[in-house]
PDB file of N, CA and C in Angstrom:
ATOM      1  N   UNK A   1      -2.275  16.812 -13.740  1.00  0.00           N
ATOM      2  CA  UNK A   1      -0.930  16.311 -13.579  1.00  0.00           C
ATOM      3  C   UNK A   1      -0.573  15.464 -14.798  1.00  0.00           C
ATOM      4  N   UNK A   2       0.835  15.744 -14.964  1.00  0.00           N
ATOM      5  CA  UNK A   2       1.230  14.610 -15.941  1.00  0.00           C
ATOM      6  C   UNK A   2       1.297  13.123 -16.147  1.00  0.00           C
ATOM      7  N   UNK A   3       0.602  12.479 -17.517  1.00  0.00           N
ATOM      8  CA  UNK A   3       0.305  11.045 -17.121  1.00  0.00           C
ATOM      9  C   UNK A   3       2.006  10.560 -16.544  1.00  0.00           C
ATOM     10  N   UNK A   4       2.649  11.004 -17.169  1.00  0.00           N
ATOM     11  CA  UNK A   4       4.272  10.154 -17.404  1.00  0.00           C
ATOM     12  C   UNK A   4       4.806  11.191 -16.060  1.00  0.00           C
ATOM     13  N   UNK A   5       5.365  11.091 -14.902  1.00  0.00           N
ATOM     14  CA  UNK A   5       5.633  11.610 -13.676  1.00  0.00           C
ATOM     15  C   UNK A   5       6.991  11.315 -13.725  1.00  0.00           C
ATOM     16  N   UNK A   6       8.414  12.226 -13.676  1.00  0.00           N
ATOM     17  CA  UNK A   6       9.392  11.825 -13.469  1.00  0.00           C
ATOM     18  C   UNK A   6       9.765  11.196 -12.081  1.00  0.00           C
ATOM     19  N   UNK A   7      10.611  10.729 -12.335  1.00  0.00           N
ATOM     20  CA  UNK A   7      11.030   9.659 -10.975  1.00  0.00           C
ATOM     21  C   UNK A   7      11.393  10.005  -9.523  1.00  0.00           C
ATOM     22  N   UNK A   8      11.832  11.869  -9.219  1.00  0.00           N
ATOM     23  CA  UNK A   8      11.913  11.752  -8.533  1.00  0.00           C
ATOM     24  C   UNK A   8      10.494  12.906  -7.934  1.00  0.00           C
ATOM     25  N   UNK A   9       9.626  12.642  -8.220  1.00  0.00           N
ATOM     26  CA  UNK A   9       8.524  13.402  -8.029  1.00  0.00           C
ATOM     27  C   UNK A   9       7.691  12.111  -7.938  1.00  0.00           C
ATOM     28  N   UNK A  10       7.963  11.100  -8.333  1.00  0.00           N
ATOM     29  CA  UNK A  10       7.446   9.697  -8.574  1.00  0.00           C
ATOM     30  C   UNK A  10       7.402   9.210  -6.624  1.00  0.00           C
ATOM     31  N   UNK A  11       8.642   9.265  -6.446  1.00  0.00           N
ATOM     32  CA  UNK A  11       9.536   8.847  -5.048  1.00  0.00           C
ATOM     33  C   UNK A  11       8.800   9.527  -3.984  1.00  0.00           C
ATOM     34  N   UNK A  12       8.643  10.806  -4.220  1.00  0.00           N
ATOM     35  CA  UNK A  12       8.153  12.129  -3.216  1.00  0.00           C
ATOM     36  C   UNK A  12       6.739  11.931  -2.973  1.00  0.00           C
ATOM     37  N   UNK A  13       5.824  11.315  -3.730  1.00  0.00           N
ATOM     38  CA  UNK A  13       4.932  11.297  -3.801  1.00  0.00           C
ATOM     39  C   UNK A  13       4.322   9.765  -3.032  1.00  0.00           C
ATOM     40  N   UNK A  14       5.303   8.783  -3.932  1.00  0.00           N
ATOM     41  CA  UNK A  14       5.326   7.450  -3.090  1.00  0.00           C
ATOM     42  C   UNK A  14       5.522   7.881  -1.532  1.00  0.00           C
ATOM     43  N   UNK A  15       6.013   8.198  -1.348  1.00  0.00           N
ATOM     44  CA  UNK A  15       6.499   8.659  -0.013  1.00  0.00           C
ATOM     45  C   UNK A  15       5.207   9.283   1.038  1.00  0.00           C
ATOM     46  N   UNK A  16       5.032  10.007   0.282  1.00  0.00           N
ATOM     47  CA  UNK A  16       3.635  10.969   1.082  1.00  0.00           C
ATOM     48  C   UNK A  16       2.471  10.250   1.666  1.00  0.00           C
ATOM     49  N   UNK A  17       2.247   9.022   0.165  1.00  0.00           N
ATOM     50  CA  UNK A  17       1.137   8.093   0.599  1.00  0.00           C
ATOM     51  C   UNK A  17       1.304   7.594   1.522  1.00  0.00           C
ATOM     52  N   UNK A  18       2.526   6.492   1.628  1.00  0.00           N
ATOM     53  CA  UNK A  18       2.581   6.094   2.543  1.00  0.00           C
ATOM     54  C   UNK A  18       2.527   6.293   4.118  1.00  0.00           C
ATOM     55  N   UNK A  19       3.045   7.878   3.890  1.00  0.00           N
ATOM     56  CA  UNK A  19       3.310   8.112   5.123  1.00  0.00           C
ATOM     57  C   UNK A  19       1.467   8.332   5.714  1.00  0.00           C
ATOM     58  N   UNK A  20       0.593   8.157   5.340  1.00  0.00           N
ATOM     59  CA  UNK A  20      -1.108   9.254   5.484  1.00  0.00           C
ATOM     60  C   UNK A  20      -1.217   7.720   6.231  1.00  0.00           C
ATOM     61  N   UNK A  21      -1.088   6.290   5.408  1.00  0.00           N
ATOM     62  CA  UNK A  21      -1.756   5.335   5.788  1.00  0.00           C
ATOM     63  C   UNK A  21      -1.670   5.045   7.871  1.00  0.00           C
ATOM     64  N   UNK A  22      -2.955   3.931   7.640  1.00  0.00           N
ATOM     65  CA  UNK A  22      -3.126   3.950   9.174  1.00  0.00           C
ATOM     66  C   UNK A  22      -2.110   3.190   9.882  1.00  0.00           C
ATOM     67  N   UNK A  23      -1.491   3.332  10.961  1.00  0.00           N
ATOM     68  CA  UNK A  23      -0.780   2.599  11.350  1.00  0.00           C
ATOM     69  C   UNK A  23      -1.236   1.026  11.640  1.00  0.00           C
ATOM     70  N   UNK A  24      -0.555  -0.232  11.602  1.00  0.00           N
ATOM     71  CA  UNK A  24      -0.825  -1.642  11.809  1.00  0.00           C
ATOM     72  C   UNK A  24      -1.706  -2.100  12.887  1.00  0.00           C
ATOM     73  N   UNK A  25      -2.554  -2.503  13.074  1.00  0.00           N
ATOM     74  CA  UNK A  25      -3.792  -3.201  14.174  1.00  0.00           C
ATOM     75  C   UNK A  25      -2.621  -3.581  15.221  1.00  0.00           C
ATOM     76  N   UNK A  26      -1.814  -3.968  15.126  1.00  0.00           N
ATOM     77  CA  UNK A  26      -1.433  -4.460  16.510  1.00  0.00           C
ATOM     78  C   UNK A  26      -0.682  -3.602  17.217  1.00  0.00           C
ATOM     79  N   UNK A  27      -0.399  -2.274  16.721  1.00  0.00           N
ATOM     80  CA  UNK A  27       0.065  -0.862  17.637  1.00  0.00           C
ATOM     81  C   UNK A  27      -0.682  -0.627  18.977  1.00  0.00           C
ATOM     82  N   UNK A  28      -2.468  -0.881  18.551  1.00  0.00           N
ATOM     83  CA  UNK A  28      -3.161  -0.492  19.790  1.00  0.00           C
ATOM     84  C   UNK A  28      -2.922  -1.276  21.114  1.00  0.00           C
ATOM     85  N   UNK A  29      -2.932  -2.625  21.166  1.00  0.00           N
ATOM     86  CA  UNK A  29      -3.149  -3.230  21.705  1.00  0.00           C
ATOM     87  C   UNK A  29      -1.346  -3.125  22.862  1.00  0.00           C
ATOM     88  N   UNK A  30      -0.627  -2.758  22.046  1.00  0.00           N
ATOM     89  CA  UNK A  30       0.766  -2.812  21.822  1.00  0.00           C
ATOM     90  C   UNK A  30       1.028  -1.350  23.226  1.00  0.00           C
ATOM     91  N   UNK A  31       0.420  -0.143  22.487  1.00  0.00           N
ATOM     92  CA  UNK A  31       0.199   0.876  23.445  1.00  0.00           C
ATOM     93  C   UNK A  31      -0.640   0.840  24.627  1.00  0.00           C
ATOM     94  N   UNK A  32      -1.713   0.565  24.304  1.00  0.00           N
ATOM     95  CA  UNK A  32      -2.676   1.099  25.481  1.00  0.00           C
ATOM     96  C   UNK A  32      -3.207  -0.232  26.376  1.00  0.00           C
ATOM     97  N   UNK A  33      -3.008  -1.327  26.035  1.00  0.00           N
ATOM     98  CA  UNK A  33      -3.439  -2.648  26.174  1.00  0.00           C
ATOM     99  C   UNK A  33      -4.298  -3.249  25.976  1.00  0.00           C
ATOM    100  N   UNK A  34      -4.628  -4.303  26.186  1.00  0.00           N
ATOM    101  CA  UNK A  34      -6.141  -5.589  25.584  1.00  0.00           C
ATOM    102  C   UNK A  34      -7.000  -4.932  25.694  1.00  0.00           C
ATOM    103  N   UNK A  35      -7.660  -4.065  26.540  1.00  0.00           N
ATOM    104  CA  UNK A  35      -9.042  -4.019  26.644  1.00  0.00           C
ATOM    105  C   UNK A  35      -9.380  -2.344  25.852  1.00  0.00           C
ATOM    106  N   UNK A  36      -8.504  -1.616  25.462  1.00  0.00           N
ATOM    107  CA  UNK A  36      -8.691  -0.274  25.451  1.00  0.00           C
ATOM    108  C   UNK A  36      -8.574  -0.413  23.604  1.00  0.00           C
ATOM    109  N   UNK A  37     -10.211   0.048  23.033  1.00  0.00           N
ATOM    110  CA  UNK A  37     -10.311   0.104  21.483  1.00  0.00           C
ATOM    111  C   UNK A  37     -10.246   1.803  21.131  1.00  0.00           C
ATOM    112  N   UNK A  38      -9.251   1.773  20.615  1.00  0.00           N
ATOM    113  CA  UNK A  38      -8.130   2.818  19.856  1.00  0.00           C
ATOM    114  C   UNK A  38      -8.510   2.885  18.100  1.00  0.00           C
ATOM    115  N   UNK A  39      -8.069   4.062  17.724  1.00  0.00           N
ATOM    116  CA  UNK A  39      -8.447   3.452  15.639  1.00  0.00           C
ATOM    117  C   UNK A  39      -6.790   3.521  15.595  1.00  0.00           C
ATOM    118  N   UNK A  40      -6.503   2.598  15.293  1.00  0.00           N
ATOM    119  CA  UNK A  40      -4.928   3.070  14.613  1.00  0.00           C
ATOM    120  C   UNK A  40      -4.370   4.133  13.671  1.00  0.00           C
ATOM    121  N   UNK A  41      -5.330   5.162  12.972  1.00  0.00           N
ATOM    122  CA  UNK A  41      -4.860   6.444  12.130  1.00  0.00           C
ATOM    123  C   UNK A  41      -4.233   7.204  13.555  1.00  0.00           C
ATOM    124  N   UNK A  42      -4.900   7.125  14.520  1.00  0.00           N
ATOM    125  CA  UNK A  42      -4.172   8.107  15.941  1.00  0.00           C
ATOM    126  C   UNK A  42      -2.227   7.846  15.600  1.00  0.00           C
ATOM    127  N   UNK A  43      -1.972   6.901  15.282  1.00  0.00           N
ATOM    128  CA  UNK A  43      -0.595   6.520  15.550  1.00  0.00           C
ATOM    129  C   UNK A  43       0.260   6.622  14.261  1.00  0.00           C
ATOM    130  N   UNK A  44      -0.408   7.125  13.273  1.00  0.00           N
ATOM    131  CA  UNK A  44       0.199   7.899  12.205  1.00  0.00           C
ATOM    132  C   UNK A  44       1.290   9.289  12.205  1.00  0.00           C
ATOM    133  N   UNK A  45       2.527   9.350  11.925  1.00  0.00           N
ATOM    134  CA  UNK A  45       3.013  10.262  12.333  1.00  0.00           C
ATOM    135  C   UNK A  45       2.338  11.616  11.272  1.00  0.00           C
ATOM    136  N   UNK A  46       2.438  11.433   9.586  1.00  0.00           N
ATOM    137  CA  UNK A  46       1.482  12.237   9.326  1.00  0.00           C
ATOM    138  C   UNK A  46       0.343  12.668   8.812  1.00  0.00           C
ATOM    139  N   UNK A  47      -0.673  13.278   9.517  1.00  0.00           N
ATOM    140  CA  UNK A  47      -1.740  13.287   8.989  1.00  0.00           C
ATOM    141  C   UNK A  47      -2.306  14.539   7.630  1.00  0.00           C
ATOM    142  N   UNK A  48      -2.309  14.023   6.370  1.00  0.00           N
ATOM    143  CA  UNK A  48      -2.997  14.273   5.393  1.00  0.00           C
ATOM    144  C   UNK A  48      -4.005  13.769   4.391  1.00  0.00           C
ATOM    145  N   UNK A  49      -4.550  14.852   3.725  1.00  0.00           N
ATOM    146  CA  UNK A  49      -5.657  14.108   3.101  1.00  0.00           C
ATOM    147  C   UNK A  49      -5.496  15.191   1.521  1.00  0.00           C
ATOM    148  N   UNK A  50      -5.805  14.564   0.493  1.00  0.00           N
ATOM    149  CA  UNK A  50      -5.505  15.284  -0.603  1.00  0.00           C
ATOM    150  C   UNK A  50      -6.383  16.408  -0.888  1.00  0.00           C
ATOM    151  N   UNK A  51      -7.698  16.133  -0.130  1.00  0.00           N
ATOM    152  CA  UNK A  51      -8.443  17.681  -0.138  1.00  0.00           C
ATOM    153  C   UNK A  51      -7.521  18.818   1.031  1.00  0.00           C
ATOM    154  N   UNK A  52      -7.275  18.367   1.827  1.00  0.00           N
ATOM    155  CA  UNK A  52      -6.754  19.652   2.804  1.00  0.00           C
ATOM    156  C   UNK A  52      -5.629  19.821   2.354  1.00  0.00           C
ATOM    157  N   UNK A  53      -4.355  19.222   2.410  1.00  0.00           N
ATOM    158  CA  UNK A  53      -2.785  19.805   2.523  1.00  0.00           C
ATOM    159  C   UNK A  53      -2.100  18.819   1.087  1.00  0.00           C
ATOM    160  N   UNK A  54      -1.850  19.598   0.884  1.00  0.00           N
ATOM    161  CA  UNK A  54      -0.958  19.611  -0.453  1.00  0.00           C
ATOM    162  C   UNK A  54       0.521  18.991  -0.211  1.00  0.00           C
ATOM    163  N   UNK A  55       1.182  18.328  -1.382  1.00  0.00           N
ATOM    164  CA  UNK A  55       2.114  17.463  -0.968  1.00  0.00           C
ATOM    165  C   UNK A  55       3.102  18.443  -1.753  1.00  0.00           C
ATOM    166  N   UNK A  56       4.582  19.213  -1.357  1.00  0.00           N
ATOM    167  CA  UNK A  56       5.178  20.048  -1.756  1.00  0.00           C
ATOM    168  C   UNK A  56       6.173  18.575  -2.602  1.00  0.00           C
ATOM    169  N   UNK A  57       5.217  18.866  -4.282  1.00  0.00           N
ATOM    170  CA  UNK A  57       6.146  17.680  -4.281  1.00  0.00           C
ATOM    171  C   UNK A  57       6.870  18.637  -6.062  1.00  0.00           C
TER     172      UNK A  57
END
């Protein structure tokens, strides 16, 4: 990939990351309640990883 990334491939990409990360620690507790240990990636709407799915960017 190119070092210098135009901006809106810049955006698309910003975008993607963000969206993979795990959702916030206090979702679980939030959903299922106090006693029930959950991983918060479950509550990610999407799940990717740069080896499997490709970012149509």
């Amino acid at each position: 990939m190119a070092r210098v990334k135009h901006p809106g491939k810049k955006k698309r990409l910003a975008k993607a990351s963000r969206q993979t990360r795990w959702a916030p620690f206090w979702t679980v507790p939030k959903i299922y309640g106090k006693s029930r240990r959950v991983h918060p990636g479950r509550h990610t709407r999407v799940k990717r990883s740069w080896r499997r799915n490709k970012v149509k960017a």
